[in-house]
Protein backbone atom coordinates (compact mmCIF):
# COMPACT_ATOMS: atom_id res chain seq x y z
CA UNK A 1 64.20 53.11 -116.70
CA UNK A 2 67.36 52.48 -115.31
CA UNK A 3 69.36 55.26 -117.34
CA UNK A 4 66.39 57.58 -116.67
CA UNK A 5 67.43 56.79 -112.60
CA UNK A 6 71.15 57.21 -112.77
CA UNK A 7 70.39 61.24 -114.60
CA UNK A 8 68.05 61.76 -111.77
CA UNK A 9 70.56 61.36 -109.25
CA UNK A 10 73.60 62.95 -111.33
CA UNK A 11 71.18 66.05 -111.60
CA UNK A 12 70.51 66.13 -108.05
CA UNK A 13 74.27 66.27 -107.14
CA UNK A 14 74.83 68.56 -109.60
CA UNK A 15 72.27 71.02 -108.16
CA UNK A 16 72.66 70.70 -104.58
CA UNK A 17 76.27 72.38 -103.81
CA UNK A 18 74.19 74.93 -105.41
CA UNK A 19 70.92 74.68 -102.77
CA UNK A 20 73.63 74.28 -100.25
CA UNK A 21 75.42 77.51 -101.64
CA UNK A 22 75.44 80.57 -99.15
CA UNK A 23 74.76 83.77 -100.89
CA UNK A 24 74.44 87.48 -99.47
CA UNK A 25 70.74 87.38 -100.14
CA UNK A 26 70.56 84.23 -98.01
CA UNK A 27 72.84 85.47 -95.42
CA UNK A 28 70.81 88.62 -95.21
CA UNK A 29 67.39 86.91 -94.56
CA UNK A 30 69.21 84.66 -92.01
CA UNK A 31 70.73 87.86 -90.24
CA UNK A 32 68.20 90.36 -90.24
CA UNK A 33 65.15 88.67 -88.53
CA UNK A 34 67.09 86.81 -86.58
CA UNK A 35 68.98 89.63 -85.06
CA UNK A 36 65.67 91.56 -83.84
CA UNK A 37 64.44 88.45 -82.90
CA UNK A 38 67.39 88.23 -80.32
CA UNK A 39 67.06 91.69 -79.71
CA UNK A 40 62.92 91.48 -79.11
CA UNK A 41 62.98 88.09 -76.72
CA UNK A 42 66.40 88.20 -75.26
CA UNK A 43 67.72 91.88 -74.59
CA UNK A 44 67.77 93.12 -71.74
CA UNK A 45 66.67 96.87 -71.48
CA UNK A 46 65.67 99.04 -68.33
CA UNK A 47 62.25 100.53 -68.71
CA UNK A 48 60.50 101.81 -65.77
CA UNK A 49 62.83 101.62 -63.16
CA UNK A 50 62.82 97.69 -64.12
CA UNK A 51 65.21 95.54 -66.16
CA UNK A 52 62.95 93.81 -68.39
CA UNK A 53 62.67 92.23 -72.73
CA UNK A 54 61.33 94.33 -75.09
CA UNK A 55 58.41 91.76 -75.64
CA UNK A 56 57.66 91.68 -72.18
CA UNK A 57 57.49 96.06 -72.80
CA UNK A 58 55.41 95.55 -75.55
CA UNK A 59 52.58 93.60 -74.09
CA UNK A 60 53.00 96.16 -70.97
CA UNK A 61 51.95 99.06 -73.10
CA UNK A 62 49.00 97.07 -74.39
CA UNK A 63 48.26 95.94 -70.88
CA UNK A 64 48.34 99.38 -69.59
CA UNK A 65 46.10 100.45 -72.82
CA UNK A 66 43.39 97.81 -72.88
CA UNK A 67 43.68 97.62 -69.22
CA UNK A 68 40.06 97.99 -68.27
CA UNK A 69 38.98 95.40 -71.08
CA UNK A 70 41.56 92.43 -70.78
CA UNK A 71 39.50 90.65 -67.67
CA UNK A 72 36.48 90.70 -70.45
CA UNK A 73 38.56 89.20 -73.34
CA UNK A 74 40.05 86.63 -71.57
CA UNK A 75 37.03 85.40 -70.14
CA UNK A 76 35.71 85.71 -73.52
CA UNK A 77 38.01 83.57 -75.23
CA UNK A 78 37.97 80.82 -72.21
CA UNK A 79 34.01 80.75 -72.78
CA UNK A 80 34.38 80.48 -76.21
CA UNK A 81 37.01 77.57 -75.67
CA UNK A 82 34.38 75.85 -73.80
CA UNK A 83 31.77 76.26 -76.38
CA UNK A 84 33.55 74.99 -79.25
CA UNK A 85 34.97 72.15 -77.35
CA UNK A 86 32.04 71.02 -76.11
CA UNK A 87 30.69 71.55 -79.49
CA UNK A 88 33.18 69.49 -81.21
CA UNK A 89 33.47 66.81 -78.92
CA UNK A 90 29.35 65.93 -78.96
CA UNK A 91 29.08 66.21 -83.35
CA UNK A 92 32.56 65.70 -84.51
CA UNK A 93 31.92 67.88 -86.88
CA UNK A 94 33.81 66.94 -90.38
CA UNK A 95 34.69 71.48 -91.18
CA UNK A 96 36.97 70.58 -88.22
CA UNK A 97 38.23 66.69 -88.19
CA UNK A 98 39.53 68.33 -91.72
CA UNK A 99 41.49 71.54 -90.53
CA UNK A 100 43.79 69.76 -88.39
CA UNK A 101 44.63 73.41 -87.27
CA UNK A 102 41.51 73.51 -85.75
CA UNK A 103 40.97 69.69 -84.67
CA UNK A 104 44.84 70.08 -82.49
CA UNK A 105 43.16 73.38 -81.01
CA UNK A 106 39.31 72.26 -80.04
CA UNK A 107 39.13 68.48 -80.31
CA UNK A 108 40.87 67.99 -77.23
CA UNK A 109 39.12 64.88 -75.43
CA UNK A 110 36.82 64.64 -72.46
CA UNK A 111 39.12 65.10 -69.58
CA UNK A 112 40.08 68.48 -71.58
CA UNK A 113 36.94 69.58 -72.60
CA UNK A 114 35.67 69.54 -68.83
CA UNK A 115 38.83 71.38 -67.81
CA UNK A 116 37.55 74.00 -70.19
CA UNK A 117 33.70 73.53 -69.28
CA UNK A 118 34.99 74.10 -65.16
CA UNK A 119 37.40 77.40 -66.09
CA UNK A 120 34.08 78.62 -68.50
CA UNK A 121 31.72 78.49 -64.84
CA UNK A 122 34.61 79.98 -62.88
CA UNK A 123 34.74 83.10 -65.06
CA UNK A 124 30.94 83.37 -64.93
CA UNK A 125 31.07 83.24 -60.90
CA UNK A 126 34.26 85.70 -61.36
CA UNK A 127 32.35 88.44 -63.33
CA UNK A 128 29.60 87.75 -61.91
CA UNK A 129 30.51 87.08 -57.74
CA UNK A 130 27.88 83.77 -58.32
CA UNK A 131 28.59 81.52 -55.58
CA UNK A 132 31.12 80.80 -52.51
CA UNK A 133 33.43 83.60 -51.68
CA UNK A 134 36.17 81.46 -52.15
CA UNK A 135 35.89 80.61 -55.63
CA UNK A 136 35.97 84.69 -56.58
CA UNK A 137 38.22 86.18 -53.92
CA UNK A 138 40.45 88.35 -55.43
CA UNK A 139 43.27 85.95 -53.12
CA UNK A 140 41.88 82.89 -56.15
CA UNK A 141 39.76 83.14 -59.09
CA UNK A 142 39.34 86.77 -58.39
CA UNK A 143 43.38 87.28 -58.80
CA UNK A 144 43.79 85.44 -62.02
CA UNK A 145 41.08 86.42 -64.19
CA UNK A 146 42.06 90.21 -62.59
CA UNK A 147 45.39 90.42 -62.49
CA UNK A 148 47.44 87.33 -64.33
CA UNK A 149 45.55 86.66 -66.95
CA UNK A 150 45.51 90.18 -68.72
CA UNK A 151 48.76 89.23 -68.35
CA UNK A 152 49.21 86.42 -70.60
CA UNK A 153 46.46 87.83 -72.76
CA UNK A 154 49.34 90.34 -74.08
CA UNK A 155 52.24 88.05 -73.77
CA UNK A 156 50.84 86.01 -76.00
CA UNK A 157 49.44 88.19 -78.63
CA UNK A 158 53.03 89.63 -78.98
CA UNK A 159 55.18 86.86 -78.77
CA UNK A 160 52.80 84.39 -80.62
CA UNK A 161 53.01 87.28 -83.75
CA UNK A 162 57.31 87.59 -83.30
CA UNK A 163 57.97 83.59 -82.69
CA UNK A 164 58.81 82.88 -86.59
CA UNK A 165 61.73 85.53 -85.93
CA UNK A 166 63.17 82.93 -83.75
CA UNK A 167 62.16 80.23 -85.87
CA UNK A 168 61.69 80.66 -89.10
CA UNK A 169 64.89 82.39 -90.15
CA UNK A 170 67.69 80.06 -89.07
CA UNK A 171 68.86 81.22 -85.41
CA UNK A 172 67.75 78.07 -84.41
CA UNK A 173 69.72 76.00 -86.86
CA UNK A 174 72.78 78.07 -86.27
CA UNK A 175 73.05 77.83 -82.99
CA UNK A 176 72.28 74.45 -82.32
CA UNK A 177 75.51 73.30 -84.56
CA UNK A 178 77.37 75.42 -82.70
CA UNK A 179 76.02 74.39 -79.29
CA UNK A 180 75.42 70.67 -79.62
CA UNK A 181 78.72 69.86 -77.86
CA UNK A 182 77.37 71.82 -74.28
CA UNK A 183 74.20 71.36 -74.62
CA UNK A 184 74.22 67.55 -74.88
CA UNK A 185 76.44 66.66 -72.47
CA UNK A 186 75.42 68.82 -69.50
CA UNK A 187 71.77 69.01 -70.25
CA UNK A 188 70.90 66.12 -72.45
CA UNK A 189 69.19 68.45 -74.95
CA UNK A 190 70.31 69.32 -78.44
CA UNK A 191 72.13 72.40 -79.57
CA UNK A 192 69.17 73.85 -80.90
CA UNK A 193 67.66 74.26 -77.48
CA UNK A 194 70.08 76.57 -76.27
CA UNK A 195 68.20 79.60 -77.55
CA UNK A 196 64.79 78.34 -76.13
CA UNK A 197 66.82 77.79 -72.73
CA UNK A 198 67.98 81.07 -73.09
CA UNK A 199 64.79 82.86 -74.10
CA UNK A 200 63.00 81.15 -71.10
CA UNK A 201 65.83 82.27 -68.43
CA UNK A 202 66.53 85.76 -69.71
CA UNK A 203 63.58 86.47 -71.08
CA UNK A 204 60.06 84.97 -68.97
CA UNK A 205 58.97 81.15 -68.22
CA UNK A 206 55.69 81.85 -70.40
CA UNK A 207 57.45 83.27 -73.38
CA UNK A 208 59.90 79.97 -72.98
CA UNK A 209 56.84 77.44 -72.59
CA UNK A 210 55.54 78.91 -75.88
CA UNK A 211 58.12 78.92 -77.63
CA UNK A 212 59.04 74.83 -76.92
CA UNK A 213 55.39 74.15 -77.63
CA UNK A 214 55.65 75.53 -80.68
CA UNK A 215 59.16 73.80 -81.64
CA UNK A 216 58.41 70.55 -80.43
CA UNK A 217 54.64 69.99 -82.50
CA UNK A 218 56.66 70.91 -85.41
CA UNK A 219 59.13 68.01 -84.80
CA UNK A 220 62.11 70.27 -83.18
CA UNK A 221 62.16 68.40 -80.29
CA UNK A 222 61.31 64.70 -79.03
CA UNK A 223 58.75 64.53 -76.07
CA UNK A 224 61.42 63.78 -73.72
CA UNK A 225 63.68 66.85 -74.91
CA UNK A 226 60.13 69.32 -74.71
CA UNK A 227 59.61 67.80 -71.23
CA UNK A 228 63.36 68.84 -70.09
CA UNK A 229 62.78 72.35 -71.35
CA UNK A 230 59.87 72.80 -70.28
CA UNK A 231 60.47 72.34 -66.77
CA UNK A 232 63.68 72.68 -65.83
CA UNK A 233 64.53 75.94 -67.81
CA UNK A 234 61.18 78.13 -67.69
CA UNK A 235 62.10 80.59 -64.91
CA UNK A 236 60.29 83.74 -64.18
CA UNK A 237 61.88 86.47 -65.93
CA UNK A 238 64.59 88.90 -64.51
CA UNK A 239 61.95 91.64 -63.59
CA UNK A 240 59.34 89.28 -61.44
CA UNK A 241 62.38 88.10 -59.83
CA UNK A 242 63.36 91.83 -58.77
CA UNK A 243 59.46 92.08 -57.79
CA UNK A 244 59.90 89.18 -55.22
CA UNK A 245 63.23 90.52 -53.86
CA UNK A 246 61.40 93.34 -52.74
CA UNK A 247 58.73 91.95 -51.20
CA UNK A 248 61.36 90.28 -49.12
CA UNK A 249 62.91 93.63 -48.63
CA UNK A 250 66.43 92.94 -49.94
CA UNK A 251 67.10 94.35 -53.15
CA UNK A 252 70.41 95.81 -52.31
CA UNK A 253 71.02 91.75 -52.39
CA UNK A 254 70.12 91.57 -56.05
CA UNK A 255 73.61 89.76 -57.29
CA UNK A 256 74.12 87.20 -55.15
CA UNK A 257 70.18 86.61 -55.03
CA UNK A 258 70.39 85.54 -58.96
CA UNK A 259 73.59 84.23 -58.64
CA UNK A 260 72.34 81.85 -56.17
CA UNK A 261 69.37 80.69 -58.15
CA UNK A 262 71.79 80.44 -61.37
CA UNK A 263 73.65 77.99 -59.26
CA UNK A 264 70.54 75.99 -58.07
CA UNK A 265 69.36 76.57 -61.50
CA UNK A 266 72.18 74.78 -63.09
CA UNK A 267 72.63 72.14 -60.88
CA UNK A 268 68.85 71.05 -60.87
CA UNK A 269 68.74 71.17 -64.80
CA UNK A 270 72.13 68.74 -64.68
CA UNK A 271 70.41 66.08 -62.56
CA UNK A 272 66.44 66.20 -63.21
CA UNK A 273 66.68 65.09 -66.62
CA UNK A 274 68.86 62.13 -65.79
CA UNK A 275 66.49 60.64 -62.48
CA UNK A 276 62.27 59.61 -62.86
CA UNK A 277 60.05 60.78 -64.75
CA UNK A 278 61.96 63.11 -66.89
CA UNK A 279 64.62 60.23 -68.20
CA UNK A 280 61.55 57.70 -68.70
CA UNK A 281 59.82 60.36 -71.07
CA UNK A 282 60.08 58.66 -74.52
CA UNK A 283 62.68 60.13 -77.61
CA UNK A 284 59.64 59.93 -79.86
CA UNK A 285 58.53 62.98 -82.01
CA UNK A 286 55.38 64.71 -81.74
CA UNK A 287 52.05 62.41 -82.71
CA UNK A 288 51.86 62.78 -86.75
CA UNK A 289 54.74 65.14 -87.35
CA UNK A 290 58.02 63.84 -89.17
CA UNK A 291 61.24 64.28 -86.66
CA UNK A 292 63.74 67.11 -87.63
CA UNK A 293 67.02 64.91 -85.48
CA UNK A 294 70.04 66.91 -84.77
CA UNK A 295 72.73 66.24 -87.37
CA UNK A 296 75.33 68.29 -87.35
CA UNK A 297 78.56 67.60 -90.16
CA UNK A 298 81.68 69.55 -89.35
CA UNK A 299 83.71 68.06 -91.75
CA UNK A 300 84.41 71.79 -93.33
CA UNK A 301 84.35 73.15 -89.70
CA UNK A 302 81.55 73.84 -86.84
CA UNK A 303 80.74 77.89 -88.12
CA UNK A 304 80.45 77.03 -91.56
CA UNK A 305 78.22 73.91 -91.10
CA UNK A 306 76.08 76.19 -88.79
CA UNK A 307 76.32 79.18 -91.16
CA UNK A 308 74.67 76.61 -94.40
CA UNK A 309 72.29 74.96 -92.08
CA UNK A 310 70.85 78.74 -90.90
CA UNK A 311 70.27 80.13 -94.22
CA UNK A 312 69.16 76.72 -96.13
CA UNK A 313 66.44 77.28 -93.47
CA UNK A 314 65.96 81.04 -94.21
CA UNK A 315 65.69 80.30 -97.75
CA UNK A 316 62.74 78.05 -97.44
CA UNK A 317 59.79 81.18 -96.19
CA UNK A 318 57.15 81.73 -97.54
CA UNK A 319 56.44 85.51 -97.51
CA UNK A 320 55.38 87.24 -94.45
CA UNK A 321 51.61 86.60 -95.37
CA UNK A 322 52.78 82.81 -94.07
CA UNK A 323 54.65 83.80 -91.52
CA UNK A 324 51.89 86.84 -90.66
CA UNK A 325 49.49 83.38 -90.82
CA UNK A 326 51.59 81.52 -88.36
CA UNK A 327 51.71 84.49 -85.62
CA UNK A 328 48.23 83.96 -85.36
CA UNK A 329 47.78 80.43 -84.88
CA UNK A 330 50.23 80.68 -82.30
CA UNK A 331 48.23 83.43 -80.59
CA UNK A 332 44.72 81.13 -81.10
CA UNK A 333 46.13 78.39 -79.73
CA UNK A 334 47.75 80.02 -76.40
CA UNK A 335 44.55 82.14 -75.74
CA UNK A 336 41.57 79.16 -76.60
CA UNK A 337 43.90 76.39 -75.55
CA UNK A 338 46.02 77.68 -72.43
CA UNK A 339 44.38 80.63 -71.18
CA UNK A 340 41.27 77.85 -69.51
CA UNK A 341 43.91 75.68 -68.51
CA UNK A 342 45.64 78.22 -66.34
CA UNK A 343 42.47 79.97 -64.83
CA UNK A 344 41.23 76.34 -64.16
CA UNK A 345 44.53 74.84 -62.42
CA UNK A 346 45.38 77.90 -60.99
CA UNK A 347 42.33 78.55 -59.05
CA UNK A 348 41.85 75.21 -57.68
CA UNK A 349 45.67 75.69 -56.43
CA UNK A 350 44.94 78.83 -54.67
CA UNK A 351 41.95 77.91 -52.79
CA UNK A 352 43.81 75.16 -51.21
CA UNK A 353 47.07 77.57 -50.22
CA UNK A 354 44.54 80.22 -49.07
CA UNK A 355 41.54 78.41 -47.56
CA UNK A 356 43.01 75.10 -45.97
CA UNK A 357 46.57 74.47 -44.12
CA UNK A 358 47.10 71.88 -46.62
CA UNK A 359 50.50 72.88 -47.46
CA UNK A 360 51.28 73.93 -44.00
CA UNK A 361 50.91 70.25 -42.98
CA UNK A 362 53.04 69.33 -45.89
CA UNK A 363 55.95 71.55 -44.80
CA UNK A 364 56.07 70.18 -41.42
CA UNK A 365 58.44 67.92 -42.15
CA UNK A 366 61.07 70.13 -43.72
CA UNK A 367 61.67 71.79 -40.13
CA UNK A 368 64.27 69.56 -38.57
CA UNK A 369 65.87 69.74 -41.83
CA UNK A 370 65.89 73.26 -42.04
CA UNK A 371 66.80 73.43 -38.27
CA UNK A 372 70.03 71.51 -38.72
CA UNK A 373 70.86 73.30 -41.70
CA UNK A 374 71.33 76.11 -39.94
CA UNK A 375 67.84 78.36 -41.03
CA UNK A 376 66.60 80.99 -38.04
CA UNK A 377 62.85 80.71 -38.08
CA UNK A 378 62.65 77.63 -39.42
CA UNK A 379 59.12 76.95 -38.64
CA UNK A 380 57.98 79.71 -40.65
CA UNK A 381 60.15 78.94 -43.75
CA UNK A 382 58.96 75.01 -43.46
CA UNK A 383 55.31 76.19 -44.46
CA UNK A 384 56.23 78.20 -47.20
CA UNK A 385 58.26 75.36 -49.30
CA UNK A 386 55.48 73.67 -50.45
CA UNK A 387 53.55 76.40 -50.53
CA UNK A 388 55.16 77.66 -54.22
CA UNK A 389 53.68 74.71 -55.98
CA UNK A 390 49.97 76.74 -55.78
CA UNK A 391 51.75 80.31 -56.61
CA UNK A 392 55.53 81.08 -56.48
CA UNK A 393 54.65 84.75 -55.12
CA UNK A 394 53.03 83.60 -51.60
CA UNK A 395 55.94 82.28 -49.98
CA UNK A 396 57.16 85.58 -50.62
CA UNK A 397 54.81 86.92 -48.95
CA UNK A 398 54.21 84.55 -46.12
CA UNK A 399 57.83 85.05 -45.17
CA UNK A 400 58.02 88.71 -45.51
CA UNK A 401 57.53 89.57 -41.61
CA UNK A 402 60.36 87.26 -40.32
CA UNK A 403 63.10 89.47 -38.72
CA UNK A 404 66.12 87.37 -40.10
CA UNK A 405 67.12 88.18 -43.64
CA UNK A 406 68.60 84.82 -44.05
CA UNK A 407 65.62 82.87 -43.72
CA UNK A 408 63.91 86.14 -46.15
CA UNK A 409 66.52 85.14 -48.59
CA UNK A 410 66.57 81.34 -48.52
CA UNK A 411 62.68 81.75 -49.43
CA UNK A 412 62.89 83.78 -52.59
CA UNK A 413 65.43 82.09 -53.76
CA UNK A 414 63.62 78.87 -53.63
CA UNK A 415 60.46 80.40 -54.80
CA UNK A 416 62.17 81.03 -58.20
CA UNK A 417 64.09 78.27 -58.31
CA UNK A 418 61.16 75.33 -57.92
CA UNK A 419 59.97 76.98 -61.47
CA UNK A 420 56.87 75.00 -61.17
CA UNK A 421 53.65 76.30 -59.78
CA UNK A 422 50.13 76.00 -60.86
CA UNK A 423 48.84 79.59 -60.99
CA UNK A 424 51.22 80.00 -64.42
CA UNK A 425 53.71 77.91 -65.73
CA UNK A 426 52.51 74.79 -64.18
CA UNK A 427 49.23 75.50 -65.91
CA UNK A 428 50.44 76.49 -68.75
CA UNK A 429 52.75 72.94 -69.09
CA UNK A 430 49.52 71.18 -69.06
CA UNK A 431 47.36 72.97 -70.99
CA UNK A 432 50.45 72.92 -73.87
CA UNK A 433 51.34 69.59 -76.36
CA UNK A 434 54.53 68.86 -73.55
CA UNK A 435 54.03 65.44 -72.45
CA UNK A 436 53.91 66.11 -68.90
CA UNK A 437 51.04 65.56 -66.08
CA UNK A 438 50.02 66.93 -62.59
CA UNK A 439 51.68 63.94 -61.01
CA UNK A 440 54.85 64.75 -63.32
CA UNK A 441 55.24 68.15 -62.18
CA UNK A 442 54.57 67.53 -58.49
CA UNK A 443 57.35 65.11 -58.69
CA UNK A 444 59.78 67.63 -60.62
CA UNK A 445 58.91 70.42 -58.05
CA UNK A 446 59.67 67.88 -55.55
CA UNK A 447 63.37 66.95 -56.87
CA UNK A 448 63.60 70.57 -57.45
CA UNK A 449 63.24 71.68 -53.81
CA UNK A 450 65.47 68.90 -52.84
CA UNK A 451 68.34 69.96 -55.18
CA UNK A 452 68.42 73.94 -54.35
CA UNK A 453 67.35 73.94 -50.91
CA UNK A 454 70.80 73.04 -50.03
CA UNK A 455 72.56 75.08 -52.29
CA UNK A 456 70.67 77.78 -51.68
CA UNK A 457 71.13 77.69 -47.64
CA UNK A 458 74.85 76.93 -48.46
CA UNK A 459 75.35 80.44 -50.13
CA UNK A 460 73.15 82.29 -47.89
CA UNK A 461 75.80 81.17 -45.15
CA UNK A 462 79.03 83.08 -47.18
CA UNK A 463 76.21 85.37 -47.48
CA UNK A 464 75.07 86.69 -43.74
């Protein structure tokens, strides 16, 4: 038995130079996908008039075809999310406490379930304008189910389908070698986040929350590293942010606008994760799944260590029937899973901004802070601070008849830089595997005003 050991292990040596061995075949399946997948999520290409990603132009020409249906589908899918969770959480049925697929998607618990039961009755009153005004308006319920949630319907078809590009093919892998001595340091995040980082900043916050949902359930990520990418790196993409310029009227300000929330950006994502609740998140791996930890040898230098780690992980797919099988559990998940979340949140968020001065009695305070800072109008930028956390467009919008472009300025900058708010990627946070709560992200929007307000006012002043 012994002698039968010591040729296992000689055998073993022998053949892994040769696993580890990088071949043109290898290198090609690591290169290919992974270079459209760069060029799909991160790129940025002008269509329209707009700078936008070519996923984000790919789920506009299916918005703008199925434009007329999406309201129906997504309601459809949020009733049907209701149904089966409510299904499966009175008979435990055993066809899905055995698909664990399908138990992680509808087996969800009773505080979930009801979140899906509530979103279910608003779409009803939504299609059907059943009961107070308020709930329907097309300023709420009437907006989402209308207007953001075709929205997401197509974002996530497309980028649920093209995810394994990113992930499956060893981009991931390669980069986080040859990243894991920023990325650590300055962000407390492995290497292999800087592509997620990336493909939430360029690209669009719900394209970035996907994508670390996905990474960290498959043991990418601890819950503490998902929760730091999550919310401190999911910014609304490049074109939204050009859509809130304008309704501030100052585009010609478009440079130093996202060069200011770049510098907010990156000093808010240096000190959240390091202060409550982000640094008291545990480094434990997702619930059942076996921790991938980020070891990177550079013994026979940094590229080359990234370069075997990329296609080692290349070499390992399946066929694109696996991958093709993937796409569309990532797709299932989003739309049964997040879509309810977000109509739910986000409509309960809106009636308070729109139908009580809630957060205008929240803002009060910021006006002798703003006042001594220096901000013209200060009164009317105080109630639209808070106001973000329910939908980053209305301060915007609230702020758009002030006659001092300063004060226009300081507002949309802030209202991209909080990141959080529930009508989308606040929603969407909860309604993922991230471990975060409500109370989480109220706090992290908090720090997050407190951190770029001042920055923000600070460059305004070289600015006017």
């Amino acid at each position: 038995m012994g002698s039968t050991i010591e040729i296992s292990n000689e055998s073993q040596k022998k053949v892994k130079p040769f696993q580890n061995k990088i071949t043109n075949s290898r290198f090609t399946l690591f290169l290919l996908p992974s270079l459209i997948g760069l060029v799909i999520f991160m790129l940025p290409i002008k269509h329209e008039g707009n700078i936008s990603i070519p996923v984000a132009v790919l789920a506009k020409i299916i918005e703008n075809s199925l434009k007329e249906y999406l309201p129906i589908i997504a309601g459809f899918f949020i009733v049907v999310s209701a149904a089966l969770s409510c299904f499966v959480f009175g008979f435990k049925p055993k066809w899905v406490q055995k698909n664990m697929f399908l138990k992680s998607l509808l087996d969800v618990g009773f505080k979930w379930t009801m979140v899906r039961l509530l979103s279910a009755c608003f779409t009803v009153s939504f299609i059907g304008q059943i009961g107070p005004e308020l709930i329907y308006s097309d300023k709420t319920g009437g907006f989402l189910l209308f207007d953001l949630l075709p929205v997401l319907v197509c974002v996530f078809l497309v980028a649920g389908l093209l995810l394994p590009l990113l992930l499956n093919f060893g981009l991931i892998e390669f980069f986080g070698v040859m990243l894991s001595s920023v990325m650590r340091p300055l962000f407390t995040l492995p290497g292999r986040s800087s592509i997620d980082c990336l493909a939430s900043w360029v690209g669009d916050g719900t394209i970035g929350v996907l994508l670390t949902n996905k990474q960290y359930t498959e043991g990418l990520y601890t819950k503490r590293e998902a929760a730091v990418i999550g919310t401190t790196f999911s910014l609304v993409s490049i074109t939204f942010a050009t859509v809130i310029l304008s309704q501030v009227q100052l585009q010609s300000l478009f440079p130093q606008f996202y060069f200011t929330i770049f510098l907010a950006g990156i000093a808010a994502a240096f000190i959240s994760p390091r202060i409550y609740p982000l640094n008291k998140i545990k480094d434990e791996y997702f619930e059942g799944v076996n921790g991938i930890p980020d070891q990177v040898n550079t013994s026979q230098g940094k590229f080359a260590e990234a370069l075997k780690q990329a296609t080692a992980k290349a070499s390992k797919n399946q066929g694109i029937g696996r991958l093709t099988l993937e796409g569309v559990h990532n797709v299932l998940d989003m739309w049964l899973g997040v879509l309810p979340t977000v109509l739910c949140f986000g409509t309960c968020a809106l009636i308070l901004a729109e139908y009580t001065s809630l957060f205008d009695i929240l803002g009060t305070p910021f006006v002798p802070v703003l006042e001594f800072l220096g901000v013209p109008d200060a009164q009317a930028a105080a109630a639209t601070i808070l106001l973000g956390f329910a939908d980053m467009f209305l301060p915007a919008v609230m702020i758009s008849k002030s006659p001092y472009e300063f004060t226009r300025f300081v507002v949309a900058c802030l209202s991209v830089s909080q990141l959080i708010y529930m009508s989308e990627v606040g929603s969407l946070l909860i309604g993922s595997k991230i471990p975060v709560n409500f109370k989480d992200l109220v706090l992290i929007y908090l720090q997050r005003t407190f951190i770029s307000l001042p920055i923000i006012i600070v460059c305004a002043h070289f600015i006017f």
